[in-house]
C-alpha atoms as a PDB file:
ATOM      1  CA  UNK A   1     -66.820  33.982   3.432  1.00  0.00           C
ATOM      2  CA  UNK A   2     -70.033  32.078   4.890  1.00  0.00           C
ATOM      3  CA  UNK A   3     -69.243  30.602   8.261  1.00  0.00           C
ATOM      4  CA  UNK A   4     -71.895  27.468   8.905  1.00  0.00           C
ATOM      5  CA  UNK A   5     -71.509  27.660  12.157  1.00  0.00           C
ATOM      6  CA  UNK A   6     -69.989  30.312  14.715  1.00  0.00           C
ATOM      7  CA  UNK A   7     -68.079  30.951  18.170  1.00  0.00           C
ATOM      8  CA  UNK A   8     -71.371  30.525  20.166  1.00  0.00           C
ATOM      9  CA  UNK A   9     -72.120  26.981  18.605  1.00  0.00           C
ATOM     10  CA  UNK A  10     -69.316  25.294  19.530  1.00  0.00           C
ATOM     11  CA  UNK A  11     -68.976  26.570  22.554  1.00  0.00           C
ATOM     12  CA  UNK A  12     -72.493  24.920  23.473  1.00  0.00           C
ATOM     13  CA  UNK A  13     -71.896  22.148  21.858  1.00  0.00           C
ATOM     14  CA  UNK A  14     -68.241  21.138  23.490  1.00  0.00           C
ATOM     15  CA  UNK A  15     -69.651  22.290  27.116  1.00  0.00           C
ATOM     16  CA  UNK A  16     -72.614  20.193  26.478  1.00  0.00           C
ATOM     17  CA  UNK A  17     -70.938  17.251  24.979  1.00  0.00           C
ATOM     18  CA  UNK A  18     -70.477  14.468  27.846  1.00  0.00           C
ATOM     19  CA  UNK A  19     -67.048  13.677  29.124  1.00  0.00           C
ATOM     20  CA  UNK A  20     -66.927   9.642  27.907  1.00  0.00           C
ATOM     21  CA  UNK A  21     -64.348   7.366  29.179  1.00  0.00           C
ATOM     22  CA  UNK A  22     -65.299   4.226  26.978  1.00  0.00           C
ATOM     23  CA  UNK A  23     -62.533   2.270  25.055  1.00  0.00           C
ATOM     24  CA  UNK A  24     -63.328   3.013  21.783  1.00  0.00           C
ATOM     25  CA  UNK A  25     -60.205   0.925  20.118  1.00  0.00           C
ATOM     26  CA  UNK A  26     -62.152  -1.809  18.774  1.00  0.00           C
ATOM     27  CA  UNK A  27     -64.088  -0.054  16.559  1.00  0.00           C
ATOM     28  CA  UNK A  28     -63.795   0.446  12.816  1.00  0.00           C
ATOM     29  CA  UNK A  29     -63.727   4.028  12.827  1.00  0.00           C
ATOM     30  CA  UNK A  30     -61.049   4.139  15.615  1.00  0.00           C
ATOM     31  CA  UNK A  31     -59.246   1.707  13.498  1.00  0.00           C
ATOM     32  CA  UNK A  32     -59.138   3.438  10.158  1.00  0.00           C
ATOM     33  CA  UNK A  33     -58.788   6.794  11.980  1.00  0.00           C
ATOM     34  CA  UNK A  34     -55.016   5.453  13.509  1.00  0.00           C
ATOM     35  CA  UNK A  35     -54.312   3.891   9.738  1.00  0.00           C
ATOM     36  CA  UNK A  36     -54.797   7.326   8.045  1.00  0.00           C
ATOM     37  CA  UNK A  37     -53.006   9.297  10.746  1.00  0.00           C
ATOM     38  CA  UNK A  38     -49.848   6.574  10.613  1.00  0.00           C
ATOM     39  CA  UNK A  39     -49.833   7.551   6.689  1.00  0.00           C
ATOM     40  CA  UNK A  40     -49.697  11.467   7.223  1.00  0.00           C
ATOM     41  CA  UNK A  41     -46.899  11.110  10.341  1.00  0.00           C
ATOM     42  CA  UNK A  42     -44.671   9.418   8.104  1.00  0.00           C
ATOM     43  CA  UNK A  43     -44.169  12.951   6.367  1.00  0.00           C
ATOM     44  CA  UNK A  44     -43.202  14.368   9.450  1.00  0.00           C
ATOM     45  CA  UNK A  45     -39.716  14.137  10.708  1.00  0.00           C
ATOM     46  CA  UNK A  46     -38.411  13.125  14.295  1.00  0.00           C
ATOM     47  CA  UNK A  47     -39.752  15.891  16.813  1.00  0.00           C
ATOM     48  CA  UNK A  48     -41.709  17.720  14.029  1.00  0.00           C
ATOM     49  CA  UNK A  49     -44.303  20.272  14.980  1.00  0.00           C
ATOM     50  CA  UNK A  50     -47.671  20.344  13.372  1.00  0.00           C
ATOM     51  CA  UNK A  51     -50.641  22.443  13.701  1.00  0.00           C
ATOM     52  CA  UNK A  52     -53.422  21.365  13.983  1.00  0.00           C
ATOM     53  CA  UNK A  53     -56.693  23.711  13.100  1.00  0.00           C
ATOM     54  CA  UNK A  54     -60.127  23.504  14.434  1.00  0.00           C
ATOM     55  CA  UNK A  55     -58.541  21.387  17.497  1.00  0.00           C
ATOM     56  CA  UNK A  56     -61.092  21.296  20.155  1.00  0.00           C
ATOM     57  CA  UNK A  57     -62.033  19.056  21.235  1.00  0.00           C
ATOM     58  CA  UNK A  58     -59.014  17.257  21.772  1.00  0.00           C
ATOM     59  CA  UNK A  59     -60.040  14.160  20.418  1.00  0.00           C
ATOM     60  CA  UNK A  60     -57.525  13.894  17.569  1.00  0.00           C
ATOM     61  CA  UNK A  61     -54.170  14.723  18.856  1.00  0.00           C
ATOM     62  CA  UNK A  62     -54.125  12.154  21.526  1.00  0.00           C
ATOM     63  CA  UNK A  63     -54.114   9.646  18.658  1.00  0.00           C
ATOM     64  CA  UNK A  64     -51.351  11.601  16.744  1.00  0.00           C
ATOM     65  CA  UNK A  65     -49.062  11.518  20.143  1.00  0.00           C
ATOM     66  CA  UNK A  66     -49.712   7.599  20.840  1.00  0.00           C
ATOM     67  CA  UNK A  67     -48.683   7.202  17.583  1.00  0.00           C
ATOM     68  CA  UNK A  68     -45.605   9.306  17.612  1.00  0.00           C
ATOM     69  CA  UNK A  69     -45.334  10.582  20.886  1.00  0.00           C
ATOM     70  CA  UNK A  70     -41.877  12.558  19.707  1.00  0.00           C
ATOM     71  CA  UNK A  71     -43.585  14.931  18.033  1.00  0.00           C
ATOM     72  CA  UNK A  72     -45.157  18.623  18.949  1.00  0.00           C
ATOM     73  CA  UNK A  73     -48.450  19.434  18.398  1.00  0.00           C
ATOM     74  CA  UNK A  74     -50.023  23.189  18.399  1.00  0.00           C
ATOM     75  CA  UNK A  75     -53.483  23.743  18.251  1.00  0.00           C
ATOM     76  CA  UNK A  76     -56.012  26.568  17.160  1.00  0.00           C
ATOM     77  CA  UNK A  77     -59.938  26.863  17.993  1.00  0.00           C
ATOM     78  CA  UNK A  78     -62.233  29.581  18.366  1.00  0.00           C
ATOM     79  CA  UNK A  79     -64.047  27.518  21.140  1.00  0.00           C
ATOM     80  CA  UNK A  80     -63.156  28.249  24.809  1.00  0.00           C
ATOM     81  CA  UNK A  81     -65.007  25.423  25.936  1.00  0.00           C
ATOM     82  CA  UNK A  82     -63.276  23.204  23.526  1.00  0.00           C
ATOM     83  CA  UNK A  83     -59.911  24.587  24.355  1.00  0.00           C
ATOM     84  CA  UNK A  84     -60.604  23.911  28.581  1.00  0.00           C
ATOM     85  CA  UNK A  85     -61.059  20.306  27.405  1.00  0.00           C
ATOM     86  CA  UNK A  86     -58.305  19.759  25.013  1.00  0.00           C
ATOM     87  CA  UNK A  87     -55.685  21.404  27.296  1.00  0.00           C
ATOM     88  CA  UNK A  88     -56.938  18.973  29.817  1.00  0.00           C
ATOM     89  CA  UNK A  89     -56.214  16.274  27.979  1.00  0.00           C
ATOM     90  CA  UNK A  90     -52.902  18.003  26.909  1.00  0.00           C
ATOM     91  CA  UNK A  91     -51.912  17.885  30.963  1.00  0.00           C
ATOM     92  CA  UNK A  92     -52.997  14.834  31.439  1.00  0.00           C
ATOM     93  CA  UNK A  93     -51.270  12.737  28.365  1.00  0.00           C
ATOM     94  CA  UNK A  94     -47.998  14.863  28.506  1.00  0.00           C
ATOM     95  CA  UNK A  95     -48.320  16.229  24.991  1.00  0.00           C
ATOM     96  CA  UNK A  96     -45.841  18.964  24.144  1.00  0.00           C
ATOM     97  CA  UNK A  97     -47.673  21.811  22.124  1.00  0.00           C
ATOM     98  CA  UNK A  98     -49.227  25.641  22.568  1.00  0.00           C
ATOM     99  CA  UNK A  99     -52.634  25.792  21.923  1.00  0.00           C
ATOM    100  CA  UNK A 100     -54.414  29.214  21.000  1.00  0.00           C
ATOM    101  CA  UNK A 101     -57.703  30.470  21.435  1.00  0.00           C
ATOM    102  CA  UNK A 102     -57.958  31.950  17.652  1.00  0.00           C
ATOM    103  CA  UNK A 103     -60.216  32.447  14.623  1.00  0.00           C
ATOM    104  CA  UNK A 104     -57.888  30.324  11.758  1.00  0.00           C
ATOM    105  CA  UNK A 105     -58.337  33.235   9.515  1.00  0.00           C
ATOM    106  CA  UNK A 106     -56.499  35.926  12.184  1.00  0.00           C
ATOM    107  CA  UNK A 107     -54.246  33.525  13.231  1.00  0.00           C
ATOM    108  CA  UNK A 108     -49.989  34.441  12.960  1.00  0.00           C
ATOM    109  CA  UNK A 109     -47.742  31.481  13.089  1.00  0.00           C
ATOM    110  CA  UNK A 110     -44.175  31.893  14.632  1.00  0.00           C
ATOM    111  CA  UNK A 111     -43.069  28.181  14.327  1.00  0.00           C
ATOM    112  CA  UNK A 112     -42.020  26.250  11.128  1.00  0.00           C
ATOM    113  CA  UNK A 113     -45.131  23.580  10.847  1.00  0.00           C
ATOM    114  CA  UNK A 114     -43.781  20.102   9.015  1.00  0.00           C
ATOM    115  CA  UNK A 115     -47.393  19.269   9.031  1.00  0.00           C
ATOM    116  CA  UNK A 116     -50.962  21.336   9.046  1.00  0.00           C
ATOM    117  CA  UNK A 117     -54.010  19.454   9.636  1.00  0.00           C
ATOM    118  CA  UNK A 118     -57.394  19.511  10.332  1.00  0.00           C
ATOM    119  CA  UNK A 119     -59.954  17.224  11.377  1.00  0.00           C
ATOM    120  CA  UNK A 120     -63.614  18.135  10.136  1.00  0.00           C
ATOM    121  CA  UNK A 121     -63.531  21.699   9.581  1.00  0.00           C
ATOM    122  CA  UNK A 122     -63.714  22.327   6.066  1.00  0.00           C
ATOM    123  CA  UNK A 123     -67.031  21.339   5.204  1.00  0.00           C
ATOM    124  CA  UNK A 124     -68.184  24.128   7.817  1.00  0.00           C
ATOM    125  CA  UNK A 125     -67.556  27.149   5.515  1.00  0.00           C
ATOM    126  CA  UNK A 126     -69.764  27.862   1.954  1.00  0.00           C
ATOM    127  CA  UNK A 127     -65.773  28.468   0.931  1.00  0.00           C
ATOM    128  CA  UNK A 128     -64.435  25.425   1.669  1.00  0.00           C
ATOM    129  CA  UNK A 129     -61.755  26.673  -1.102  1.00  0.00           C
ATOM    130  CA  UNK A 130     -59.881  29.089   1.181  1.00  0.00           C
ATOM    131  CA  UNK A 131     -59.698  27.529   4.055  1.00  0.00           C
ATOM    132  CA  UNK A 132     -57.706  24.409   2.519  1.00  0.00           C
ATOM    133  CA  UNK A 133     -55.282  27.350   1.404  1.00  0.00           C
ATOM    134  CA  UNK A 134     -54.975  28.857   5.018  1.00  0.00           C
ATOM    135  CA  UNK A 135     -53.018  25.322   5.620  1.00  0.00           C
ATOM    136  CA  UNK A 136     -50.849  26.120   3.170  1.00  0.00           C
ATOM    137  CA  UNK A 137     -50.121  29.284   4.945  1.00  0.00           C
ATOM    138  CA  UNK A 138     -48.924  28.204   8.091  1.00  0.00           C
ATOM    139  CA  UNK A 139     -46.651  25.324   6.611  1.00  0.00           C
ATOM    140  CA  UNK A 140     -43.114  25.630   6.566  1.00  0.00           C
ATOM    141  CA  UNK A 141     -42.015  25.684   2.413  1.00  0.00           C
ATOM    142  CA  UNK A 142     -41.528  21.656   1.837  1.00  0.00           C
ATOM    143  CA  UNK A 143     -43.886  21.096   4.254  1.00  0.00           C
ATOM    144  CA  UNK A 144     -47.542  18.444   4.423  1.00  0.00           C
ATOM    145  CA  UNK A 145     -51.107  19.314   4.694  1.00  0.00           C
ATOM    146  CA  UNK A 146     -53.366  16.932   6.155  1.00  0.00           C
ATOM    147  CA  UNK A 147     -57.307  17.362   5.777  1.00  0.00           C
ATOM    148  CA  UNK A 148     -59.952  15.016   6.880  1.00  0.00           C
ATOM    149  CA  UNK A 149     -63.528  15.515   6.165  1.00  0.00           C
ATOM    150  CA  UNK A 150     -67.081  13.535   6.647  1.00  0.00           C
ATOM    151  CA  UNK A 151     -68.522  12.349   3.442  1.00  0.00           C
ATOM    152  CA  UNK A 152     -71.880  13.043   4.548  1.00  0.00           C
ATOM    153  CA  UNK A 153     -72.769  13.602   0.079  1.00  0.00           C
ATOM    154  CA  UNK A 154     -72.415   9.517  -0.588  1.00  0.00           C
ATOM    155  CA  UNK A 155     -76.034   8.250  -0.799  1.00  0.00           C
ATOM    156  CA  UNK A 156     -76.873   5.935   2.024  1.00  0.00           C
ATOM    157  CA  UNK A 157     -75.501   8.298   4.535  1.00  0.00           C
ATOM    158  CA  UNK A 158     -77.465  11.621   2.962  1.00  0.00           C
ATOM    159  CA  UNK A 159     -80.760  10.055   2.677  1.00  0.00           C
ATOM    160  CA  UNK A 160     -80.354   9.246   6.462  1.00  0.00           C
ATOM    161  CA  UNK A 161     -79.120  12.247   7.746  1.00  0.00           C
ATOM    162  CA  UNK A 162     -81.950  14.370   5.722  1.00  0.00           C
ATOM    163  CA  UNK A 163     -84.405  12.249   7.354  1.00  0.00           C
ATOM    164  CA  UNK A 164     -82.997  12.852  10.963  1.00  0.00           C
ATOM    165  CA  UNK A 165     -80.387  14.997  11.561  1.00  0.00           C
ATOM    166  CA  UNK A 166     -81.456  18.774  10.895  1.00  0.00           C
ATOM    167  CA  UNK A 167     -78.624  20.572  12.423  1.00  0.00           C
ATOM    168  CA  UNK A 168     -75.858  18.521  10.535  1.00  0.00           C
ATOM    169  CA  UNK A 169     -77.427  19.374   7.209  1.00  0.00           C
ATOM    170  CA  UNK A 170     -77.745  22.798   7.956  1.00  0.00           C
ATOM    171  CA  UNK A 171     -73.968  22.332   9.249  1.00  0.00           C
ATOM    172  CA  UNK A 172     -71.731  20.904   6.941  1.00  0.00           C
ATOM    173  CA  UNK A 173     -71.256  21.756   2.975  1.00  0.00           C
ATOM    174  CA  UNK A 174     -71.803  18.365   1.458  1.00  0.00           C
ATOM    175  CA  UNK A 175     -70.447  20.506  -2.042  1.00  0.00           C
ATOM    176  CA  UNK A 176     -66.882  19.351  -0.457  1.00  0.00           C
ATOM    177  CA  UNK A 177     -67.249  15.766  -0.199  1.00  0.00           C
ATOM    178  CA  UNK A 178     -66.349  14.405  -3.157  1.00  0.00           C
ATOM    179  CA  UNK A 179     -62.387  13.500  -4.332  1.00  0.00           C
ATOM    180  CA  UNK A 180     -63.370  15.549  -7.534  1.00  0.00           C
ATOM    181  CA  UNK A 181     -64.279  18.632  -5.104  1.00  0.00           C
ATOM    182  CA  UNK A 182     -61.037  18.393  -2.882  1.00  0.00           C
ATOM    183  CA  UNK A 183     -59.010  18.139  -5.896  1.00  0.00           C
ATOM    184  CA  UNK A 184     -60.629  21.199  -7.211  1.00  0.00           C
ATOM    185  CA  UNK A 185     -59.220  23.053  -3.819  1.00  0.00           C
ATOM    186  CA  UNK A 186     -55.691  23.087  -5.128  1.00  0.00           C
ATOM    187  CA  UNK A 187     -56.374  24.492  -8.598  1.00  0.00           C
ATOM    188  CA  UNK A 188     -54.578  27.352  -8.047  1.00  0.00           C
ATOM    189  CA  UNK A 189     -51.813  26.224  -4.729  1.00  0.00           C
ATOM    190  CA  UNK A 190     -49.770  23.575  -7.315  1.00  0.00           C
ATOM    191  CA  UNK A 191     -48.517  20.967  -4.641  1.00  0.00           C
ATOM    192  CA  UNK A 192     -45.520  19.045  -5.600  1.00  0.00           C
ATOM    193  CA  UNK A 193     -48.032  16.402  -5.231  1.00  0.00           C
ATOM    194  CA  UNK A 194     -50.840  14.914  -3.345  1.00  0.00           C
ATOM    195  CA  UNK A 195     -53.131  11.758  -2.829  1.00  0.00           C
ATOM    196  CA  UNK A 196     -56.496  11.890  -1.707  1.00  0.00           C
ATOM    197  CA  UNK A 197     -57.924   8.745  -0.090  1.00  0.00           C
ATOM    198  CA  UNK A 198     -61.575   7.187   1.136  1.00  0.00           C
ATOM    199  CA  UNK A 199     -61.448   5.585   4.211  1.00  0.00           C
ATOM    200  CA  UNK A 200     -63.657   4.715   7.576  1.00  0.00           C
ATOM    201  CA  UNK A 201     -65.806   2.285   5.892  1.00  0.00           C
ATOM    202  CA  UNK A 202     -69.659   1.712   6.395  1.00  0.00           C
ATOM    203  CA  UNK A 203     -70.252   3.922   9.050  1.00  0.00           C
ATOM    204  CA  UNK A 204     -73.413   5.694   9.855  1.00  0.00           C
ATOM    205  CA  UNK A 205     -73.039   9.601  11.654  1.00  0.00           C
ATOM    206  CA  UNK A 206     -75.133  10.001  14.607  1.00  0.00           C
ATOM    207  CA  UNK A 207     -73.766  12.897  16.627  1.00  0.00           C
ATOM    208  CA  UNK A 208     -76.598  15.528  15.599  1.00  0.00           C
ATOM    209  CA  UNK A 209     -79.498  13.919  15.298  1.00  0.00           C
ATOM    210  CA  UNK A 210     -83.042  15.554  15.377  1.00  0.00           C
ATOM    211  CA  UNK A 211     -84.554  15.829  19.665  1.00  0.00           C
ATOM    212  CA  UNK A 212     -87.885  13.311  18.108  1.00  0.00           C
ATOM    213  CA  UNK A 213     -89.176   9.991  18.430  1.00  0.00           C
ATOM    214  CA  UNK A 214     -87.449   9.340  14.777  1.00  0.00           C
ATOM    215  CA  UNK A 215     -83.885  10.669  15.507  1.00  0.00           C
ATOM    216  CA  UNK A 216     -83.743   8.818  18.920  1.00  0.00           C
ATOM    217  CA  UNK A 217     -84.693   5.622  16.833  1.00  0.00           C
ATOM    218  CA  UNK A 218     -81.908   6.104  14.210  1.00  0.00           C
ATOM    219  CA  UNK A 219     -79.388   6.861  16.556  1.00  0.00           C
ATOM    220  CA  UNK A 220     -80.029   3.024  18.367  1.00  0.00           C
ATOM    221  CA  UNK A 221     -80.029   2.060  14.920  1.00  0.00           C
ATOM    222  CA  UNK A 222     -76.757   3.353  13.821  1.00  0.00           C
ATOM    223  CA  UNK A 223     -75.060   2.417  17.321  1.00  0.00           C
ATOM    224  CA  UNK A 224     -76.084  -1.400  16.290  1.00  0.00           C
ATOM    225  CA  UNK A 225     -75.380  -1.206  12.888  1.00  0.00           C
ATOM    226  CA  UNK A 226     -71.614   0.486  13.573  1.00  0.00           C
ATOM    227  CA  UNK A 227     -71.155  -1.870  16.675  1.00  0.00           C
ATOM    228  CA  UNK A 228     -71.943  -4.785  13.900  1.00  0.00           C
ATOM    229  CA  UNK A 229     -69.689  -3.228  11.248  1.00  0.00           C
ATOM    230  CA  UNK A 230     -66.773  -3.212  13.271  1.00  0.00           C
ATOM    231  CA  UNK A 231     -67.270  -6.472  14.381  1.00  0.00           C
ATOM    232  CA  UNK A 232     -67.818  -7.899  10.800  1.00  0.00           C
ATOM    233  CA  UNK A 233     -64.593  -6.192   9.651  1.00  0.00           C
ATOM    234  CA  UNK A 234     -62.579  -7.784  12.130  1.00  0.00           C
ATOM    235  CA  UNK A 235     -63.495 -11.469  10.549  1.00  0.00           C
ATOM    236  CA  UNK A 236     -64.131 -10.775   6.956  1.00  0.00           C
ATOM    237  CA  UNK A 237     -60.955 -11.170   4.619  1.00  0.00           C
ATOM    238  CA  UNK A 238     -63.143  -9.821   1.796  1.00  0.00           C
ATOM    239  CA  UNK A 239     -62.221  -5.331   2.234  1.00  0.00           C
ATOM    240  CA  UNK A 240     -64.679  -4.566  -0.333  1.00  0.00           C
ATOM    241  CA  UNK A 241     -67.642  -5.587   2.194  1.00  0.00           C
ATOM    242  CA  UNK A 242     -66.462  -3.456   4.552  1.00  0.00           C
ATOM    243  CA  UNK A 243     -66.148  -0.523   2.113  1.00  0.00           C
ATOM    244  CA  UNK A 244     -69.415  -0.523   0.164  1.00  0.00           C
ATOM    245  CA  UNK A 245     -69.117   3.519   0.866  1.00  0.00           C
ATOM    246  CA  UNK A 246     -66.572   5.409   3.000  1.00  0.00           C
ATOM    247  CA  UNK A 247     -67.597   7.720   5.741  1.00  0.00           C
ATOM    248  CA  UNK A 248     -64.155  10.247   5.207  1.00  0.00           C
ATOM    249  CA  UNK A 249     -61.908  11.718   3.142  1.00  0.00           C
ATOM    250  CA  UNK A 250     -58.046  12.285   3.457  1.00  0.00           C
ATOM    251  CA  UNK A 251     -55.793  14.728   1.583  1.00  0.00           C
ATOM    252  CA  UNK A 252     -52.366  14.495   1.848  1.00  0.00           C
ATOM    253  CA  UNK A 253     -50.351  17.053   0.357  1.00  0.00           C
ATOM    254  CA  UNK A 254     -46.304  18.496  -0.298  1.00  0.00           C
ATOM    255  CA  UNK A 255     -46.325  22.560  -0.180  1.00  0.00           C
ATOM    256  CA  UNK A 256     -43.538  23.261  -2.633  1.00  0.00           C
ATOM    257  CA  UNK A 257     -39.982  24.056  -1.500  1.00  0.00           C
ATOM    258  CA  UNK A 258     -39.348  26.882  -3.236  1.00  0.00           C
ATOM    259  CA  UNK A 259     -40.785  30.465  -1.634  1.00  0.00           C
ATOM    260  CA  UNK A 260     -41.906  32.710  -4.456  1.00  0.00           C
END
């Protein structure tokens, strides 16, 4: 299996990524993020444990515990770095949950998971395939998977990110981001059933973009443009404006009961 990226690149990038403490809640991406959580953590029962792989760096499972703070949440990343930071953040909250310093694909699970998720890691492997059935693995028979990925393939957003952002396209699969593509993924794992949704609205990724004159200009640009977005989605009753494309995909999934 093709990695896209490896130990040593996360690593950098979570030890170079700058500690923020901006509120963030206004914005439409913060927003959508809680409303697809909410819809995955009402699978999970009162003080259910989920996993959650590709964790670092902490960013998601503070949401999950504000939500629900009742529930435990376990963690697996390959990133030191990243791990430092979420178990900070871990200490700091009060979230209950082990975290592991792992590679997914070695990983050995000892508790019953009522929900696996992950966050963005997917669309780093050419077989994006096996790692949605490594969730599978480590959920308790009965059980929910929850992926999230970019959609990075819908047109606006490609034709930007080819222009100036080198490293994400050399990153991320874009072969993945597509509901046809994630519904391909569980061909052979026959869910009792599953829904895949777009969500996150007209937002433009700027995380990776290339160290030139032309990637510093798109990133103001996108800044403005999400800053506007969000705004413009808090007064318009019309959703379709808001959701000319979607930025993410959701997959919400039922392992089935029975154990073969």
């Amino acid at each position: 299996m093709a990695d896209l990226t490896d130990k040593s690149f996360w690593d950098q990038r979570w030890t170079n990524k700058t500690k923020g403490s901006r509120d963030y809640s206004w914005t439409l991406q913060t927003r959508e993020q809680e409303k697809i959580l909410e819809w995955a953590l009402e699978k999970v029962p009162h003080g259910g444990h989920i996993l959650e792989l590709g964790i670092a760096p902490g960013r998601i499972a503070p949401q999950y515990f504000g939500l629900r703070n009742d529930i435990h949440i376990d963690g697996i990343d390959i990133s030191e770095s990243g791990l430092e930071q979420t178990r900070a953040l871990f200490d700091k909250l009060g979230i209950s949950g082990e975290l592991h310093l792992s590679d997914i694909r070695e990983f050995e699970a000892t508790t019953p998971y009522d929900l696996v998720c992950s966050h963005g890691l997917i669309e780093h492997f050419d077989n994006y395939t096996q790692m949605v059935k490594y969730h599978f693995d480590y959920v308790r028979p009965g059980g929910w998977v929850f992926i999230t990925i970019p959609n990075y393939a819908t047109t606006p957003v490609r034709h930007m990110l080819e222009r100036f952002s080198d490293e994400t396209m050399a990153t991320h699969n874009l072969d993945c981001m597509s509901e046809e593509a994630l519904r391909a993924t569980l061909k052979d794992i026959h869910p009792v059933t599953y829904e895949i949704k777009a969500y996150g609205g007209n937002i433009l990724p700027h995380s990776a973009v290339n160290p030139n004159l032309g990637g510093k200009l798109y990133r103001h640009f996108c800044r403005a443009w999400n800053a506007s977005v969000s705004v413009f989605a808090m007064v318009t009753p019309i959703d379709s404006l808001v959701h000319v494309w979607d930025v993410s995909y959701a997959l919400l999934a039922q392992k089935s009961p029975i154990v073969e």
